[in-house]
C-alpha atoms as a PDB file:
ATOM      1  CA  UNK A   1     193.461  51.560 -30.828  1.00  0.00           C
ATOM      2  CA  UNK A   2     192.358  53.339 -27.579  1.00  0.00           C
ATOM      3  CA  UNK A   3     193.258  51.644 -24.461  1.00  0.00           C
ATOM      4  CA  UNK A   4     191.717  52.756 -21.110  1.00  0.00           C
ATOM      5  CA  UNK A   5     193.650  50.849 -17.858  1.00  0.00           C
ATOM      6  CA  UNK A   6     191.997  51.412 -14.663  1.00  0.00           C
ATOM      7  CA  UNK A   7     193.377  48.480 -11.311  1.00  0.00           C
ATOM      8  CA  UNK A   8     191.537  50.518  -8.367  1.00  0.00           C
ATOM      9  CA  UNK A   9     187.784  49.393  -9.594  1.00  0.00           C
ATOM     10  CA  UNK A  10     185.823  47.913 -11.559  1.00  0.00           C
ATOM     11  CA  UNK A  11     183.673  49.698 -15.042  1.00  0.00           C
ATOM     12  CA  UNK A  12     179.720  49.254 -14.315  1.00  0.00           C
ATOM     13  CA  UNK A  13     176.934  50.515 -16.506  1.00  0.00           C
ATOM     14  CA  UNK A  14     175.597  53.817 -16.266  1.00  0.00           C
ATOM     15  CA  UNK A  15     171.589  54.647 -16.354  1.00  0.00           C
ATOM     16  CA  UNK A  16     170.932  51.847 -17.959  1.00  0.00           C
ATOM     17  CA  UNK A  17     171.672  53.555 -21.620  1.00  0.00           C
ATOM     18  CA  UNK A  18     174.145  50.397 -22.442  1.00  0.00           C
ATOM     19  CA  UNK A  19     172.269  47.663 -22.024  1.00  0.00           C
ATOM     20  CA  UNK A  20     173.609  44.269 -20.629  1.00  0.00           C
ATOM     21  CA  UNK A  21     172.580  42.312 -23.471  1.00  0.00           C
ATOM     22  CA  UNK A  22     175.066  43.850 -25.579  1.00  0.00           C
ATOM     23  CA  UNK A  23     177.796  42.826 -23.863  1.00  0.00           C
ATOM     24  CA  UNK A  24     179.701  39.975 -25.881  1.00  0.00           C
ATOM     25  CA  UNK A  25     182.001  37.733 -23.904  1.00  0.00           C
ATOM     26  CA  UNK A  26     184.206  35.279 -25.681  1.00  0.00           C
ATOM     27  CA  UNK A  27     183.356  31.554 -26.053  1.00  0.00           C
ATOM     28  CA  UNK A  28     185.287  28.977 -24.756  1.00  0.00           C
ATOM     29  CA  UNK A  29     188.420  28.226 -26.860  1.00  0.00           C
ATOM     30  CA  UNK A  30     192.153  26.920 -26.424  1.00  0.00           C
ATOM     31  CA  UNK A  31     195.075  25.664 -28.814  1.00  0.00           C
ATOM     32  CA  UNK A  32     197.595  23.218 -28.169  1.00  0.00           C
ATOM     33  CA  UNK A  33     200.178  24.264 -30.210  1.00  0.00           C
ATOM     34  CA  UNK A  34     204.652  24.745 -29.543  1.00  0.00           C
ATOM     35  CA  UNK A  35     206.693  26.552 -31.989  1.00  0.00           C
ATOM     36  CA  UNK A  36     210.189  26.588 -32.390  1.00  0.00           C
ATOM     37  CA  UNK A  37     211.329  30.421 -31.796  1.00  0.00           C
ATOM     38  CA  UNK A  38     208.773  30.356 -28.955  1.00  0.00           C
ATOM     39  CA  UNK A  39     205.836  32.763 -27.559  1.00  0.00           C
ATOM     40  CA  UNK A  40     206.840  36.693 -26.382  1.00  0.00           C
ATOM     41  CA  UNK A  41     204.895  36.820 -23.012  1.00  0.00           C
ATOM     42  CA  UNK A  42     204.705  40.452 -22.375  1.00  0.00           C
ATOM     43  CA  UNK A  43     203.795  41.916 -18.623  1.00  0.00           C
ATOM     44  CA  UNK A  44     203.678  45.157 -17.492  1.00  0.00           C
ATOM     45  CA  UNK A  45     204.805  46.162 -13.697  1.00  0.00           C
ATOM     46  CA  UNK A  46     204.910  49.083 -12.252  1.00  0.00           C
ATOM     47  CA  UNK A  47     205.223  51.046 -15.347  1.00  0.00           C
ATOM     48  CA  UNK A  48     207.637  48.833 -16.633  1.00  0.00           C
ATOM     49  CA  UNK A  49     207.556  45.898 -19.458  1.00  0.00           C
ATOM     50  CA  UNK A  50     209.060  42.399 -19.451  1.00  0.00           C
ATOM     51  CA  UNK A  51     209.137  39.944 -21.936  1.00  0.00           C
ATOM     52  CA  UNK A  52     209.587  36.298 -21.457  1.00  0.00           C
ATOM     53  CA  UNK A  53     209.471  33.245 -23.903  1.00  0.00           C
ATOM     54  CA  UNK A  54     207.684  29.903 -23.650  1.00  0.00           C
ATOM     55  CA  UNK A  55     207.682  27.334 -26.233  1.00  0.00           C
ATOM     56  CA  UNK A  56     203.847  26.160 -25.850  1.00  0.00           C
ATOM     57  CA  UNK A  57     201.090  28.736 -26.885  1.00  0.00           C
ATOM     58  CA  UNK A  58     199.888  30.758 -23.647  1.00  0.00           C
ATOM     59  CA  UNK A  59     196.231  29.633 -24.939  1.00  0.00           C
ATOM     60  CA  UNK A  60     196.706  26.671 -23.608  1.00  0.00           C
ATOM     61  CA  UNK A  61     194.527  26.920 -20.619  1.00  0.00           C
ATOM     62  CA  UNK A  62     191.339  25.587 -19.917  1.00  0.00           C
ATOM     63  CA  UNK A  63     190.073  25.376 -16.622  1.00  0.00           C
ATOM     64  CA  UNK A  64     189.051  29.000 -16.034  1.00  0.00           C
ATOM     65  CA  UNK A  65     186.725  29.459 -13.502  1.00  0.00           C
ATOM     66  CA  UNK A  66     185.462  33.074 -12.446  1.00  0.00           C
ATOM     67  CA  UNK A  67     182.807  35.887 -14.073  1.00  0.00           C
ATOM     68  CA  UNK A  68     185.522  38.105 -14.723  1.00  0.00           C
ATOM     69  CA  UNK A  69     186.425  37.533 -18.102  1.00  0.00           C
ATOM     70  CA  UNK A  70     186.659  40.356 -21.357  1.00  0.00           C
ATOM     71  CA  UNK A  71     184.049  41.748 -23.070  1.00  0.00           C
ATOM     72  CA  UNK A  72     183.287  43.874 -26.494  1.00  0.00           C
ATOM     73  CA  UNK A  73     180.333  45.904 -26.871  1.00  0.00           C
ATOM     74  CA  UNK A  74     178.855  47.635 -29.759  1.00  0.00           C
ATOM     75  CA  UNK A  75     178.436  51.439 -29.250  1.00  0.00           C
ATOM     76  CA  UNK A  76     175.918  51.839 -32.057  1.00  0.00           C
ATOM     77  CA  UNK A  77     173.813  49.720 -29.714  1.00  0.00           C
ATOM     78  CA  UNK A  78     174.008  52.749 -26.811  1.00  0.00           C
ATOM     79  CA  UNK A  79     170.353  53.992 -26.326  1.00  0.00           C
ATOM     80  CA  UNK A  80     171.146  57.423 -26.498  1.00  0.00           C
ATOM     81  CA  UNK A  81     169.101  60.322 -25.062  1.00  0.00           C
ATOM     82  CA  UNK A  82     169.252  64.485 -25.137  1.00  0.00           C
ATOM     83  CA  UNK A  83     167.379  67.349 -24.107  1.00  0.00           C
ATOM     84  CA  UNK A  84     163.289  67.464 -25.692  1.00  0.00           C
ATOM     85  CA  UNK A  85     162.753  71.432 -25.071  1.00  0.00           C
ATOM     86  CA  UNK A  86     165.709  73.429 -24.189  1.00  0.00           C
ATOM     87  CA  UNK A  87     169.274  73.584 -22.859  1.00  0.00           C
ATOM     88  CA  UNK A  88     172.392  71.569 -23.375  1.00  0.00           C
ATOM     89  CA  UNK A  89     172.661  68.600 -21.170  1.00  0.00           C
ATOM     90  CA  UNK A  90     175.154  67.437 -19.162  1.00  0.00           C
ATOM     91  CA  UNK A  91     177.471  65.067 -21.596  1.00  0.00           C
ATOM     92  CA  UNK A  92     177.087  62.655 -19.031  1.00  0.00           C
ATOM     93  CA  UNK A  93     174.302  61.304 -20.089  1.00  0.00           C
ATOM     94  CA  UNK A  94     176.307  59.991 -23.147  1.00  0.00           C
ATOM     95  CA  UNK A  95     178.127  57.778 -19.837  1.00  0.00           C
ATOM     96  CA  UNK A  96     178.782  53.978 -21.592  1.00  0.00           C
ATOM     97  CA  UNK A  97     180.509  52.719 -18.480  1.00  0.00           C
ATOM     98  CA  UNK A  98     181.575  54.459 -15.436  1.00  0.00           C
ATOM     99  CA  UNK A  99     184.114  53.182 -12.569  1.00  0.00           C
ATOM    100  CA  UNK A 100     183.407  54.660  -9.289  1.00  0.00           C
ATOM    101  CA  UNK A 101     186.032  55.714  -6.445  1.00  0.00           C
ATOM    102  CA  UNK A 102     185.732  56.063  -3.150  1.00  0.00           C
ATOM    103  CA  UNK A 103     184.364  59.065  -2.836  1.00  0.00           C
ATOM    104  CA  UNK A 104     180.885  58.603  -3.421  1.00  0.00           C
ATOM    105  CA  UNK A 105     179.863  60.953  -7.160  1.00  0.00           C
ATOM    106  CA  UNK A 106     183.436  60.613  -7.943  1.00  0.00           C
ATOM    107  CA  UNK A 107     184.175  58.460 -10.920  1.00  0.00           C
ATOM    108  CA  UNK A 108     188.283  57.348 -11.210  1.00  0.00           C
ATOM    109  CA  UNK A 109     186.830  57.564 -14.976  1.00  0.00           C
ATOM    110  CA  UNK A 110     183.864  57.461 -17.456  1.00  0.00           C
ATOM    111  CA  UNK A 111     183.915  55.688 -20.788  1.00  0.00           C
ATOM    112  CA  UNK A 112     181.733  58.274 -22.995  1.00  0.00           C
ATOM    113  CA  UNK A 113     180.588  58.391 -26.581  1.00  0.00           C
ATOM    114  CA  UNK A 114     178.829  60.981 -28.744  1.00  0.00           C
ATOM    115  CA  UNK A 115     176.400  58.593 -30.559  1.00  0.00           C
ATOM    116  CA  UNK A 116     174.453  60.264 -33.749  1.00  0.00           C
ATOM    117  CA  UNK A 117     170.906  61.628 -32.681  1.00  0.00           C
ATOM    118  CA  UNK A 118     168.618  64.316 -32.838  1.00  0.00           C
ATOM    119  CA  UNK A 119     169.182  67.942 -31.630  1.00  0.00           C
ATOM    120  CA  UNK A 120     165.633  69.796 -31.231  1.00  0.00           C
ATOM    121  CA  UNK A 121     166.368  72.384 -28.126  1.00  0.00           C
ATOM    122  CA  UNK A 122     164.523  75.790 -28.647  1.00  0.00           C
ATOM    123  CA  UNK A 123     166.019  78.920 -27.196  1.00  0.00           C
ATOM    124  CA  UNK A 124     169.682  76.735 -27.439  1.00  0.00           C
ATOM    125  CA  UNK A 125     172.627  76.909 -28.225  1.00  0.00           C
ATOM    126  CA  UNK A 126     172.903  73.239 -29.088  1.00  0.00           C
ATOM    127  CA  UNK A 127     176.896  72.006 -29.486  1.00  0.00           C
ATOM    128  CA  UNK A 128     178.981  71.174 -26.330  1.00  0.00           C
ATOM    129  CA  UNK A 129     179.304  74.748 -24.287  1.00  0.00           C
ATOM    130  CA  UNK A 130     182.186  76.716 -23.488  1.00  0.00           C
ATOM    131  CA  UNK A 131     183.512  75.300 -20.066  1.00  0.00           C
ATOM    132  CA  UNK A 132     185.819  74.209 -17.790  1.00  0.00           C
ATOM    133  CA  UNK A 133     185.962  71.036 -16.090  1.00  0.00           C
ATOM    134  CA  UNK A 134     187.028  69.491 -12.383  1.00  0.00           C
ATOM    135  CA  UNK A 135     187.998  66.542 -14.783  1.00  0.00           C
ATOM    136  CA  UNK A 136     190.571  65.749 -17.075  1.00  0.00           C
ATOM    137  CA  UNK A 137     188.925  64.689 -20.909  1.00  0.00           C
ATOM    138  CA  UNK A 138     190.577  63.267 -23.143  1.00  0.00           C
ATOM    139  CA  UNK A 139     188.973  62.893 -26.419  1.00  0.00           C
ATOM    140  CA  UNK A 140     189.196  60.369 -29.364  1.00  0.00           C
ATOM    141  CA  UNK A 141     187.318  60.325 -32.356  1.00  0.00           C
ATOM    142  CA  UNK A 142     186.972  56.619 -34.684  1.00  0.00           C
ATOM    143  CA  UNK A 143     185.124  57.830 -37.703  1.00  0.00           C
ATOM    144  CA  UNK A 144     184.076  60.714 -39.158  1.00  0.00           C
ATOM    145  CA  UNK A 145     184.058  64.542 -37.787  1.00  0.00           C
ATOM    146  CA  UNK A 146     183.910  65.893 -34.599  1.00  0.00           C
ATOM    147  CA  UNK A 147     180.595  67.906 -34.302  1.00  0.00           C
ATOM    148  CA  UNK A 148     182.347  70.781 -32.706  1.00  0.00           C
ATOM    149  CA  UNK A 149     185.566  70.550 -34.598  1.00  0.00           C
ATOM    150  CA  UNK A 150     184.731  69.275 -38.090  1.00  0.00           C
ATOM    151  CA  UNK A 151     188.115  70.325 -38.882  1.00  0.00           C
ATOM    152  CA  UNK A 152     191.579  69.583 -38.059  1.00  0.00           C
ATOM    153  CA  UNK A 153     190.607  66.373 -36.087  1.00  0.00           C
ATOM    154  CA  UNK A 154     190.722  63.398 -38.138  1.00  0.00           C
ATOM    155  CA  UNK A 155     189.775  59.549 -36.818  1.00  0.00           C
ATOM    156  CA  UNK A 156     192.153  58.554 -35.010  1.00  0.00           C
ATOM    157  CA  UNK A 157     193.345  61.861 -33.456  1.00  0.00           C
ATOM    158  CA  UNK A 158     192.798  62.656 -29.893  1.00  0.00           C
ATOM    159  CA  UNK A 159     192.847  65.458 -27.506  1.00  0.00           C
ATOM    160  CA  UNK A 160     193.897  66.324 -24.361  1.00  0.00           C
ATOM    161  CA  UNK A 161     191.950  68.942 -21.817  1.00  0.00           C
ATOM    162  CA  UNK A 162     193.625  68.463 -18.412  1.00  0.00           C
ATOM    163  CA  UNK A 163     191.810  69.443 -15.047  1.00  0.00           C
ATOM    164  CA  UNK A 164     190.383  73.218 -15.279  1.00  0.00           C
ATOM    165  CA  UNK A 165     191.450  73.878 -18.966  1.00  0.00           C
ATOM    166  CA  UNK A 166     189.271  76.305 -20.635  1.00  0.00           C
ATOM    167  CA  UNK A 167     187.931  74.616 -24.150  1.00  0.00           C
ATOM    168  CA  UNK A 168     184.736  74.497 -26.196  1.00  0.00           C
ATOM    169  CA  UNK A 169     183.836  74.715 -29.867  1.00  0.00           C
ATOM    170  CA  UNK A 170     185.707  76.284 -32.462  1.00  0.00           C
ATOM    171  CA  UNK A 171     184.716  79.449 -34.607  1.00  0.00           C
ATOM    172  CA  UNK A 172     183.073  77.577 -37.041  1.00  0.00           C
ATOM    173  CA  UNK A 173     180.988  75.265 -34.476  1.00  0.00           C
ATOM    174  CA  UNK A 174     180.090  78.343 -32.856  1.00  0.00           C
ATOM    175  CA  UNK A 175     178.652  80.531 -35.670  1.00  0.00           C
ATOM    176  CA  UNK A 176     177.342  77.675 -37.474  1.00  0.00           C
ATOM    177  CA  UNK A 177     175.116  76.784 -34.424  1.00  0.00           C
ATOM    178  CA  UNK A 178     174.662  80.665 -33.361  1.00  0.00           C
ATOM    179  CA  UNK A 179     173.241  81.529 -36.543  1.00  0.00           C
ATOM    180  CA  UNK A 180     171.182  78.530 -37.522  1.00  0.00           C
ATOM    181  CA  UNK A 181     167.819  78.068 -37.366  1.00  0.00           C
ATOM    182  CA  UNK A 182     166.811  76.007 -34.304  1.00  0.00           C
ATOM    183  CA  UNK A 183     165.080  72.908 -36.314  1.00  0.00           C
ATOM    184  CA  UNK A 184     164.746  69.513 -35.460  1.00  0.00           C
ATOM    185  CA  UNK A 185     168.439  68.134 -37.134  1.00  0.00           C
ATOM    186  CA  UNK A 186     170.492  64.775 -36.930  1.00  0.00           C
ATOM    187  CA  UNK A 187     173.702  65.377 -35.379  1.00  0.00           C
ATOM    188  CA  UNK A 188     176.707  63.422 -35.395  1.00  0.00           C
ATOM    189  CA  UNK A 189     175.231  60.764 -38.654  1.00  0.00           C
ATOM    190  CA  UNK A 190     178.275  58.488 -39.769  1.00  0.00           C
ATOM    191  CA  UNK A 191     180.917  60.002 -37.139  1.00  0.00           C
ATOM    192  CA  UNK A 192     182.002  58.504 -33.323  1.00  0.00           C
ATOM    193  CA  UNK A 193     183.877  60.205 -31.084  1.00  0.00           C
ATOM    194  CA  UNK A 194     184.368  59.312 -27.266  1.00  0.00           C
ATOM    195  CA  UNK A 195     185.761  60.547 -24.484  1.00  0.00           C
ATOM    196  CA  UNK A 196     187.602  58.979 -21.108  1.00  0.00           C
ATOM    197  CA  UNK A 197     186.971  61.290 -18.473  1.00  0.00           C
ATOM    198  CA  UNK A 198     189.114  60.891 -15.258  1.00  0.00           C
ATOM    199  CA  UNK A 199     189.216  62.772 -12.248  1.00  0.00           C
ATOM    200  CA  UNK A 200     193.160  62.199 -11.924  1.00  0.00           C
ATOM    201  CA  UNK A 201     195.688  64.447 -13.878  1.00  0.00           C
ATOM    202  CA  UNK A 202     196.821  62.786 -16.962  1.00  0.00           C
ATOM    203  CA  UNK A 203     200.576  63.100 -18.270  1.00  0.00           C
ATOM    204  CA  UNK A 204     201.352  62.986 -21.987  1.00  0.00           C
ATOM    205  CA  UNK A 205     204.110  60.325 -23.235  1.00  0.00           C
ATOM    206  CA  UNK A 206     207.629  61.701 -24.293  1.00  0.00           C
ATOM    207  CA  UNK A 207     206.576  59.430 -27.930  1.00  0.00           C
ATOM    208  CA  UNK A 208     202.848  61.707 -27.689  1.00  0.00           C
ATOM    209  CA  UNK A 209     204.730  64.695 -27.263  1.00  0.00           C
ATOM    210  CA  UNK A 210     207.886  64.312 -29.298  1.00  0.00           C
ATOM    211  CA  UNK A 211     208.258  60.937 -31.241  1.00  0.00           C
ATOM    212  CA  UNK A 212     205.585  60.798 -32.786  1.00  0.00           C
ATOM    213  CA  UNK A 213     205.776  64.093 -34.804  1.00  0.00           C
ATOM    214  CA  UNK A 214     201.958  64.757 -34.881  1.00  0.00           C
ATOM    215  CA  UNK A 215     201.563  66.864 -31.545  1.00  0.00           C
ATOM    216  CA  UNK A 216     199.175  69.742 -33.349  1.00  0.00           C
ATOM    217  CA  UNK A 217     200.906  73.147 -32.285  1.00  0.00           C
ATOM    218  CA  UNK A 218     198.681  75.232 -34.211  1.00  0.00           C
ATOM    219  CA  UNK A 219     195.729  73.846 -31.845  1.00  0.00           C
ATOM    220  CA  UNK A 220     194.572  76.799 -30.267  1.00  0.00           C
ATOM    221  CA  UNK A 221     193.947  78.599 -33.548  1.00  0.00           C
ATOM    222  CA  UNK A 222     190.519  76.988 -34.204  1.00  0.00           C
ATOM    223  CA  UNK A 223     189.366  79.729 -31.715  1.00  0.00           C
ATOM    224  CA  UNK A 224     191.753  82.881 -32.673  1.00  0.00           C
ATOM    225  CA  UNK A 225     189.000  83.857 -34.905  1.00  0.00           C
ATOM    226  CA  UNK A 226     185.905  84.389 -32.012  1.00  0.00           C
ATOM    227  CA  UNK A 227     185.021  87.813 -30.535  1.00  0.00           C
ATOM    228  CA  UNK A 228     183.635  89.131 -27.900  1.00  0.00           C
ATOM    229  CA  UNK A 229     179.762  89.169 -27.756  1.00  0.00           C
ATOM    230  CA  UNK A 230     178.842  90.691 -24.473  1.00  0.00           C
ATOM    231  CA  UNK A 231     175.856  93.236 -23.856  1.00  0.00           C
ATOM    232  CA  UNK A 232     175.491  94.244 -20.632  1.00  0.00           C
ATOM    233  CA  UNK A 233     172.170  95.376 -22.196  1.00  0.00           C
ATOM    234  CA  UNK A 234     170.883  92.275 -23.527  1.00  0.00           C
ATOM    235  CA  UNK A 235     167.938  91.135 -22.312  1.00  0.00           C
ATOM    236  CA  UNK A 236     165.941  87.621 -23.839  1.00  0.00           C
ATOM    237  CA  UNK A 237     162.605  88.261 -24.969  1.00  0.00           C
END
């Protein structure tokens, strides 16, 4: 499980690609039920958890009153869109939900999936680019492969790109998509991978980085095998 916490704002919808209708909010429901060894109560403040007992279920309550409430959403429903005739677009347009700062254009974070779809660009090269970013991304994937690292990154990995960290494709992504033939083609059919994109620095977890035993340190390799390709006399047709 992925867990996004955000307390400055609140997530809205972005371009109208996730549509409110798929929103699911739970029904009404409560249980009146007190067990012996008690309920853990668990809060978290200021970086810290407690725990507390109570005898009585804390599901006991019924006299909510408010729109704020939880929600699940289906991301197969997200109406996804791409480029028609040429050019990589922005991966913001993948945007599920978005929670703005401030600073108006500034999102605290985005909530973005890579949905399957169709890839017909001309004159493209079609996976995610080369780049670096003013944002930190980190990147989960649920099912499937990665289309720009089909291997090494199982469901349920993530990664980590913090602020201004080069990153992009790996060798095979890249020759696979250099050499191709630009046809229409389904991309990304029986995978889903997402990203939460921040514009705060993120730290990794002494259990991430240590604990856990499944930091990757051989990482970087998937792009040890790319070379150079620049012609200063290269000129498109």
């Amino acid at each position: 499980m992925h867990l996004l916490k955000i307390i400055l704002n609140f997530n809205q919808g972005a371009n109208g690609l996730a549509n409110p209708r798929d929103f699911l909010t739970p029904v009404a429901w409560f249980e009146d039920r007190d067990v012996p060894e008690g309920f853990r109560v668990v809060t978290k403040f200021q970086g810290k958890l407690f725990e507390a007992k109570q005898l009585h279920s804390p599901f006991d309550v019924v006299a909510w009153h408010g729109n704020y409430a939880p929600y699940k959403y289906n991301l197969e429903y997200f109406m996804v869109i791409n480029a028609t005739q040429f050019d990589h677009a922005d991966p913001s347009i993948f945007t599920v939900l978005t929670c703005p700062s401030n600073k108006p254009g500034v999102a605290i974070a985005d909530f973005v999936i890579f949905p399957p779809r169709w890839a017909v660009q001309d004159h493209t090269f079609r996976p995610p680019y080369y780049h670096r970013n003013c944002m930190s991304e980190f990147m989960g994937l649920i099912k499937g492969n990665y289309e720009a690292k089909e291997d090494g990154f199982a469901p349920g990995g993530a990664s980590l790109h913090s602020i201004m960290t080069p990153h992009g494709p790996d060798y095979k992504c890249f020759e696979g998509a250099s050499n191709g033939e630009l046809k229409p083609v389904r991309v990304a059919d029986g995978t889903q991978a997402f990203m939460f994109e921040t514009s705060l620095s993120l730290a990794v977890t002494k259990w991430g980085e240590e604990t856990c035993q499944k930091l990757d340190h051989t990482y970087y390799e998937c792009w040890q095998p790319l070379k150079k390709h620049f012609d200063p006399n290269w000129k498109p047709e």
